[in-house]
Each structure stands twice: as structure tokens, then as C-alpha cells.
PDB file of N, CA and C in Angstrom:
ATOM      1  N   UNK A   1     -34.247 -18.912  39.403  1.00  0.00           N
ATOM      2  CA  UNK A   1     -35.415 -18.413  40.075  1.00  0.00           C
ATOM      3  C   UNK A   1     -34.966 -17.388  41.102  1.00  0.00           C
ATOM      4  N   UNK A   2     -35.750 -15.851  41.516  1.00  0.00           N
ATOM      5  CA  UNK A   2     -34.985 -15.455  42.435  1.00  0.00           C
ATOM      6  C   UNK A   2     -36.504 -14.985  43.216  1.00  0.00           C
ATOM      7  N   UNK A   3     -36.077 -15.322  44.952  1.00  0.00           N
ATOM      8  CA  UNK A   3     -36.901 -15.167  45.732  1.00  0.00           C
ATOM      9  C   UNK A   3     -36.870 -14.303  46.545  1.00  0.00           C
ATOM     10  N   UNK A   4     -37.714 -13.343  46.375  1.00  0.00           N
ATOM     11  CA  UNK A   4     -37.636 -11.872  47.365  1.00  0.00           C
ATOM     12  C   UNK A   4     -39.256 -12.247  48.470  1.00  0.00           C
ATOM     13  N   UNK A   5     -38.120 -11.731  49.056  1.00  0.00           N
ATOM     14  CA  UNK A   5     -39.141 -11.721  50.424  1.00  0.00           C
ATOM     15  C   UNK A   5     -39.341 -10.551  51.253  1.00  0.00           C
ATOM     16  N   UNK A   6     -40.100 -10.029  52.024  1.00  0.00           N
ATOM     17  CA  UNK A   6     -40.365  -8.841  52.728  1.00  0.00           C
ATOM     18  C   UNK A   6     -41.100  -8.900  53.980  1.00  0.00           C
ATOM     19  N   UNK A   7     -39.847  -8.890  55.076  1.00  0.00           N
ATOM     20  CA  UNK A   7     -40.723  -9.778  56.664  1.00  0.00           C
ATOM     21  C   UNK A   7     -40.376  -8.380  57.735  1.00  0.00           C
ATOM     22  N   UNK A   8     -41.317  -8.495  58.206  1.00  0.00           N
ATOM     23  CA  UNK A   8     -40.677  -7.869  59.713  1.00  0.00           C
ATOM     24  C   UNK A   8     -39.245  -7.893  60.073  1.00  0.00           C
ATOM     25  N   UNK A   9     -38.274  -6.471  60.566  1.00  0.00           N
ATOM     26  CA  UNK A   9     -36.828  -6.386  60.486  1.00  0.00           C
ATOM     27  C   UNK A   9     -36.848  -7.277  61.678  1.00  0.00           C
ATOM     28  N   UNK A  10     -37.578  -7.363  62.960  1.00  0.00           N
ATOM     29  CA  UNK A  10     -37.005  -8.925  63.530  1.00  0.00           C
ATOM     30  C   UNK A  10     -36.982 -10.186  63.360  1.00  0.00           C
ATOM     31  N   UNK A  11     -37.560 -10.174  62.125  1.00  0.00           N
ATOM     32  CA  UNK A  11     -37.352 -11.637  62.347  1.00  0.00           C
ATOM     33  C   UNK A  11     -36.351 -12.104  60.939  1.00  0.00           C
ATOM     34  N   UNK A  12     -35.816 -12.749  60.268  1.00  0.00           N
ATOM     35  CA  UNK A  12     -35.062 -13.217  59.387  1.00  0.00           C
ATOM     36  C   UNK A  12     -35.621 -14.059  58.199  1.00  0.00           C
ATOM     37  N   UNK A  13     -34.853 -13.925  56.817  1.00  0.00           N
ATOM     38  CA  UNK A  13     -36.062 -14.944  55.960  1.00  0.00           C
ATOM     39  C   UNK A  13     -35.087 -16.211  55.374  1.00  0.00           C
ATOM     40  N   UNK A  14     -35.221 -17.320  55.560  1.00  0.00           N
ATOM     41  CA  UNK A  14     -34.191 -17.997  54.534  1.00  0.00           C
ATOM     42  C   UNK A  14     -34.942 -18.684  53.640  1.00  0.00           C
ATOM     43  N   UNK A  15     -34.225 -19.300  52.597  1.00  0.00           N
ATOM     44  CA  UNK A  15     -35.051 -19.878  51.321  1.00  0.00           C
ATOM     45  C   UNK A  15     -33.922 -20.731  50.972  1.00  0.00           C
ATOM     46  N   UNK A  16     -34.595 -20.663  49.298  1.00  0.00           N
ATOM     47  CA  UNK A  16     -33.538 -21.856  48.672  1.00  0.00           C
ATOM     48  C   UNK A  16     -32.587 -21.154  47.845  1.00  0.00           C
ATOM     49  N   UNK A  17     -31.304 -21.954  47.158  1.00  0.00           N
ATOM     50  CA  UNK A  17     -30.505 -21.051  47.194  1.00  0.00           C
ATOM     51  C   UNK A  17     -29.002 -20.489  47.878  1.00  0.00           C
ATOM     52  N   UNK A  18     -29.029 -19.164  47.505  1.00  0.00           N
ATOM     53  CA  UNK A  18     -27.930 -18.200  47.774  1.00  0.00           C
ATOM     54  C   UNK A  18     -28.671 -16.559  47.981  1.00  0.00           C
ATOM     55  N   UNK A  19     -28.165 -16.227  49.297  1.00  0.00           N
ATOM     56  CA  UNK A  19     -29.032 -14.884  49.388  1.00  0.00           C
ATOM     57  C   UNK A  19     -28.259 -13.733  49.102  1.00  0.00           C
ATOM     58  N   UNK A  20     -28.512 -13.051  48.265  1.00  0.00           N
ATOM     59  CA  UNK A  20     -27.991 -12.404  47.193  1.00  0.00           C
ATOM     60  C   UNK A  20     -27.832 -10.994  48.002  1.00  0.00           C
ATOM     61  N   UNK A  21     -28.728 -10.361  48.582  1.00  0.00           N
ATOM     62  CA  UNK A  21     -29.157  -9.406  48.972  1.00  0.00           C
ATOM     63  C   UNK A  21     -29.927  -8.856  50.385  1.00  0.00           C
ATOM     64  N   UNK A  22     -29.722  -8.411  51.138  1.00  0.00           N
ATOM     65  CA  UNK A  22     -30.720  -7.525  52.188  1.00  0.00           C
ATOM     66  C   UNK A  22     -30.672  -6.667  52.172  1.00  0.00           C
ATOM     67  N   UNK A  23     -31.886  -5.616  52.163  1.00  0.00           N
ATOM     68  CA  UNK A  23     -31.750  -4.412  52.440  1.00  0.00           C
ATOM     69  C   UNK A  23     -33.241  -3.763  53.277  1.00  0.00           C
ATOM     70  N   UNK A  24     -33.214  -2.553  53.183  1.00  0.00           N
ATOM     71  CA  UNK A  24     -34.634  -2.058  54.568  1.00  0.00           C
ATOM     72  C   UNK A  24     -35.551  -1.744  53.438  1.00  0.00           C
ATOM     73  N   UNK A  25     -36.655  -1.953  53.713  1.00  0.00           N
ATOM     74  CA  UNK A  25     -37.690  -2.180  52.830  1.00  0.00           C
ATOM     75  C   UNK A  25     -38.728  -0.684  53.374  1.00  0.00           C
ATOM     76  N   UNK A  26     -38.333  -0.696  54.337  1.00  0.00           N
ATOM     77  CA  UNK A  26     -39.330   0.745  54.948  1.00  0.00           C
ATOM     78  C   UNK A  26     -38.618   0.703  56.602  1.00  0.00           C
ATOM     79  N   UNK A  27     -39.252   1.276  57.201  1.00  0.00           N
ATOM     80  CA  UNK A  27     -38.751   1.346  58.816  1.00  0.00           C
ATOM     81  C   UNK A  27     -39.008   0.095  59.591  1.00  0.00           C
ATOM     82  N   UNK A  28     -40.080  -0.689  59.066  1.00  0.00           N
ATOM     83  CA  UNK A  28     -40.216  -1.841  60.011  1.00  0.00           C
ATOM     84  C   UNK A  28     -39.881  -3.103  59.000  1.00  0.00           C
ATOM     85  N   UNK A  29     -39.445  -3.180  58.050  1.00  0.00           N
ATOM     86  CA  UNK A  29     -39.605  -4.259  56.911  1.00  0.00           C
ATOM     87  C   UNK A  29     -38.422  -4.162  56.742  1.00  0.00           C
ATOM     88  N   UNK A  30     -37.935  -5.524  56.204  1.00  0.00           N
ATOM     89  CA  UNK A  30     -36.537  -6.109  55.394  1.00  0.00           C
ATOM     90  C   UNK A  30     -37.099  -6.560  54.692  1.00  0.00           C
ATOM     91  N   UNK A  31     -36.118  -6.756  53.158  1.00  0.00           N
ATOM     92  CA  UNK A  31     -36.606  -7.035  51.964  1.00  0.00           C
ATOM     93  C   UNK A  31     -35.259  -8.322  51.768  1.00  0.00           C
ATOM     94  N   UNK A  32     -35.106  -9.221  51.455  1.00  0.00           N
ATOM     95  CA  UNK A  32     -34.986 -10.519  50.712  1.00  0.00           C
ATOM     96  C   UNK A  32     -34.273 -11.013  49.723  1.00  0.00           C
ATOM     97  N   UNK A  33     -33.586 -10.983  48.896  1.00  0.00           N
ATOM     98  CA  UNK A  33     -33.552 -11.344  47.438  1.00  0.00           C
ATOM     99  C   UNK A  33     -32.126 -12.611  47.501  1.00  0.00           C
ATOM    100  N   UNK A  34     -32.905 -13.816  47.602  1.00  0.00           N
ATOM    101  CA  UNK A  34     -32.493 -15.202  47.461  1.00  0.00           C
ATOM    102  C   UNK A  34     -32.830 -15.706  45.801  1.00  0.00           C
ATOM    103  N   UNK A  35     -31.536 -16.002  44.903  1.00  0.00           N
ATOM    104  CA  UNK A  35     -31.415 -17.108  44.151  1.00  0.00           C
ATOM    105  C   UNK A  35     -31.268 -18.328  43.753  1.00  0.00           C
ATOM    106  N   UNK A  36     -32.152 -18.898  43.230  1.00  0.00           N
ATOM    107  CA  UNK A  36     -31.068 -20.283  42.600  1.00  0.00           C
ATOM    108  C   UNK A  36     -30.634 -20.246  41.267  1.00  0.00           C
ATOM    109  N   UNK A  37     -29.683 -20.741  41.233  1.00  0.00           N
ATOM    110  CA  UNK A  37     -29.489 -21.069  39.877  1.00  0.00           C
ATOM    111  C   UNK A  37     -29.648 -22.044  39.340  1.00  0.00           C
ATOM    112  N   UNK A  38     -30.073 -23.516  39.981  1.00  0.00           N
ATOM    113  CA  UNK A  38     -30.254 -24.477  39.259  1.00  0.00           C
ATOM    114  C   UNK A  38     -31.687 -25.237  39.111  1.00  0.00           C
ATOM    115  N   UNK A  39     -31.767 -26.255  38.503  1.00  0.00           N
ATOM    116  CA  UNK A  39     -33.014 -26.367  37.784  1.00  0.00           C
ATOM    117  C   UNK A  39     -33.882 -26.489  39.110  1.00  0.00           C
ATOM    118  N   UNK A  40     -34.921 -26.506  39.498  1.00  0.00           N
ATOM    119  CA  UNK A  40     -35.834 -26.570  40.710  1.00  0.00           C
ATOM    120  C   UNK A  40     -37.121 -26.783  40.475  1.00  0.00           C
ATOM    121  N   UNK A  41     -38.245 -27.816  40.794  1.00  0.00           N
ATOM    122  CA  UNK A  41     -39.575 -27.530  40.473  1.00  0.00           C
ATOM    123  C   UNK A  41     -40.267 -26.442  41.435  1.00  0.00           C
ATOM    124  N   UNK A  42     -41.514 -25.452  40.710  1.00  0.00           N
ATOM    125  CA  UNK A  42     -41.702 -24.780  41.406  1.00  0.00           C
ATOM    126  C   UNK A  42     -42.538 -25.119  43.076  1.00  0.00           C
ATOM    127  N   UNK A  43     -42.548 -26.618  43.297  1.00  0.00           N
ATOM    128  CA  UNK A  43     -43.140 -26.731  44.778  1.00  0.00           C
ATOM    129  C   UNK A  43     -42.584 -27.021  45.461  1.00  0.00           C
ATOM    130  N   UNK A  44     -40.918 -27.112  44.833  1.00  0.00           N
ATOM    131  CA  UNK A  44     -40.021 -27.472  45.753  1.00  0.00           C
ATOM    132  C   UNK A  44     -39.151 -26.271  46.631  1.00  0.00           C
ATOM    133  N   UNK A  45     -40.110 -25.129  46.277  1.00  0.00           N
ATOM    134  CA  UNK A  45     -39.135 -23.705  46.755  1.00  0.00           C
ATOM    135  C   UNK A  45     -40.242 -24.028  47.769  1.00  0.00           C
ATOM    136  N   UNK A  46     -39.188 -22.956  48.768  1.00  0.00           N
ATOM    137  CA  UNK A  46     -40.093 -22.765  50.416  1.00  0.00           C
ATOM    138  C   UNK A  46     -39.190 -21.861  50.990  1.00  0.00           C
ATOM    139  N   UNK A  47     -39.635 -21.549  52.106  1.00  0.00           N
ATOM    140  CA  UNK A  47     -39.047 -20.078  52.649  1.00  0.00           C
ATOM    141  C   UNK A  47     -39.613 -20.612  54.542  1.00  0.00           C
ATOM    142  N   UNK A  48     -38.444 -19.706  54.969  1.00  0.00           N
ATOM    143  CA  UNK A  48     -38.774 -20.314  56.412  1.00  0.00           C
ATOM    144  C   UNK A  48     -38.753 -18.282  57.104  1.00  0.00           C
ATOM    145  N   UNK A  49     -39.583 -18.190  58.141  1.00  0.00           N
ATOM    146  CA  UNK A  49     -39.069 -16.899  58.463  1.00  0.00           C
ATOM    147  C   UNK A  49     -39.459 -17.094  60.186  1.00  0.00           C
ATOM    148  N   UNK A  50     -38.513 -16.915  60.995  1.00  0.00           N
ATOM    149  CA  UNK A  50     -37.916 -16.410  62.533  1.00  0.00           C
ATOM    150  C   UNK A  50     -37.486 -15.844  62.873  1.00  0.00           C
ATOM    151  N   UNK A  51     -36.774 -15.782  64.403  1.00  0.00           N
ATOM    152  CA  UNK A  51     -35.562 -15.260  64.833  1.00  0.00           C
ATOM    153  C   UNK A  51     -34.066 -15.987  65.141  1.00  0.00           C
ATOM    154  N   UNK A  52     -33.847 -16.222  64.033  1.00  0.00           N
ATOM    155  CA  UNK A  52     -32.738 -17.167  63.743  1.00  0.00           C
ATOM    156  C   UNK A  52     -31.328 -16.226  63.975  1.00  0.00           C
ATOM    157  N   UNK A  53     -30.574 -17.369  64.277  1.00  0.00           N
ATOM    158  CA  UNK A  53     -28.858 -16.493  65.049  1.00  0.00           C
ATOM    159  C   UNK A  53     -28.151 -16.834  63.922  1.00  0.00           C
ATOM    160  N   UNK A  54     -27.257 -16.015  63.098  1.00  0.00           N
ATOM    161  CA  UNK A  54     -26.185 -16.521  62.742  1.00  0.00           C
ATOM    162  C   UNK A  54     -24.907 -16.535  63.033  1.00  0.00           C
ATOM    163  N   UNK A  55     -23.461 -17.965  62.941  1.00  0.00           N
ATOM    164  CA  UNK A  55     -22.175 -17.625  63.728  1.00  0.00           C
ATOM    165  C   UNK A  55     -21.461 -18.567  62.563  1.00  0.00           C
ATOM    166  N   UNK A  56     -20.489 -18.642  62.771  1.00  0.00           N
ATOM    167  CA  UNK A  56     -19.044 -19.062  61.974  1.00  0.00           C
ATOM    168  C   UNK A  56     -18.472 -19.758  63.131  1.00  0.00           C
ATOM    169  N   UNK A  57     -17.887 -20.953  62.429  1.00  0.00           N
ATOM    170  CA  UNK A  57     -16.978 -21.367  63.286  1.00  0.00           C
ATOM    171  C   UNK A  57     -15.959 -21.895  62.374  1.00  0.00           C
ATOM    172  N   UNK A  58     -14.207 -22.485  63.250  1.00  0.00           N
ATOM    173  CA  UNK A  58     -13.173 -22.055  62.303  1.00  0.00           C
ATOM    174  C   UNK A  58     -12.663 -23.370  63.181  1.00  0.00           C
ATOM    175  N   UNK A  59     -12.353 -24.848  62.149  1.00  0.00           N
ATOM    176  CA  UNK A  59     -12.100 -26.025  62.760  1.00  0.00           C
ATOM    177  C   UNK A  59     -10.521 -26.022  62.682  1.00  0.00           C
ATOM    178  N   UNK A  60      -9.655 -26.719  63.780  1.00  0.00           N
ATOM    179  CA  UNK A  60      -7.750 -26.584  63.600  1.00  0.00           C
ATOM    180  C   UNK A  60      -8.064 -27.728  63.649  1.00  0.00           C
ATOM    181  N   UNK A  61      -7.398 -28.459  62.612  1.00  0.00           N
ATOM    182  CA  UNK A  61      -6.904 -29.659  62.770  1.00  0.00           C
ATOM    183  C   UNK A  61      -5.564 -30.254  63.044  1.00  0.00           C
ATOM    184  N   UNK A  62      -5.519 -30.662  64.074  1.00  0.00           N
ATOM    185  CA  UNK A  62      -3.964 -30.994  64.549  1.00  0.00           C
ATOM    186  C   UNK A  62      -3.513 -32.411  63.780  1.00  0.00           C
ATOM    187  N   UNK A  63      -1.963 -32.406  63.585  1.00  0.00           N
ATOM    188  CA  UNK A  63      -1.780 -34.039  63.245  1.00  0.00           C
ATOM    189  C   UNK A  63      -0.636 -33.994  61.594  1.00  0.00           C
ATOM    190  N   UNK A  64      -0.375 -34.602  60.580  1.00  0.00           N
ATOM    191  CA  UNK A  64       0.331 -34.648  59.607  1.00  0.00           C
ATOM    192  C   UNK A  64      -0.026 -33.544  58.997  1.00  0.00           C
ATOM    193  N   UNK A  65       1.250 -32.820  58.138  1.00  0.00           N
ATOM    194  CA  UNK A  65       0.855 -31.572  57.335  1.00  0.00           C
ATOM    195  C   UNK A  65       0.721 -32.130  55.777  1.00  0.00           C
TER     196      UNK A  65
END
């Protein structure tokens, strides 16, 4: 199934899936394109859209190698 979405560039879209794609949809719009690949009923897709942060973090584990 692949889910394109098209929100206001502030705010962010997530779904179900793997997001395949962003790109500018016009000057004020972002465009979307989230996949799944596996089996899914269709009422189980949903989409959330905010101003959501994204970050990485990188765990050391000390102790036996």
C-alpha cells in the first residue's frame, strides 16, 4: 500500500510503514510518500500530522567484548 500525503511544510506527516519519500509539493505544501509492504487491513492505516522533532541517539555499552 503506499501513502502519500500533502500537509502544510510546518508541520510533518507520519503513517504506517516506511517513508519512502519527501519532497515540496508547491511553496507552502510537502508531499508524503509512505509504504508498506506487508499485508494490512485497509482501517488499520492512519496517519498522524504535527510539529514533531526528529533525533538519533547512539547507546556505548561498557563491560565484556
Amino acid at each position: 500500500m503506499r501513502i502519500n500525503l500533502e500537509v502544510p511544510s510546518k508541520l510533518k506527516a507520519i503513517s504506517n510503514g516506511t517513508l519512502r519519500n519527501t519532497m515540496p509539493a508547491d511553496r507552502k505544501f510537502t508531499r508524503y510518500e509512505w509504504f508498506v509492504s506487508y499485508p494490512i487491513n485497509n482501517y488499520n492505516v492512519t496517519f498522524y500530522l504535527g510539529n514533531y522533532v526528529s533525533f538519533t541517539d547512539t547507546a556505548i555499552l561498557h563491560g565484556e567484548p
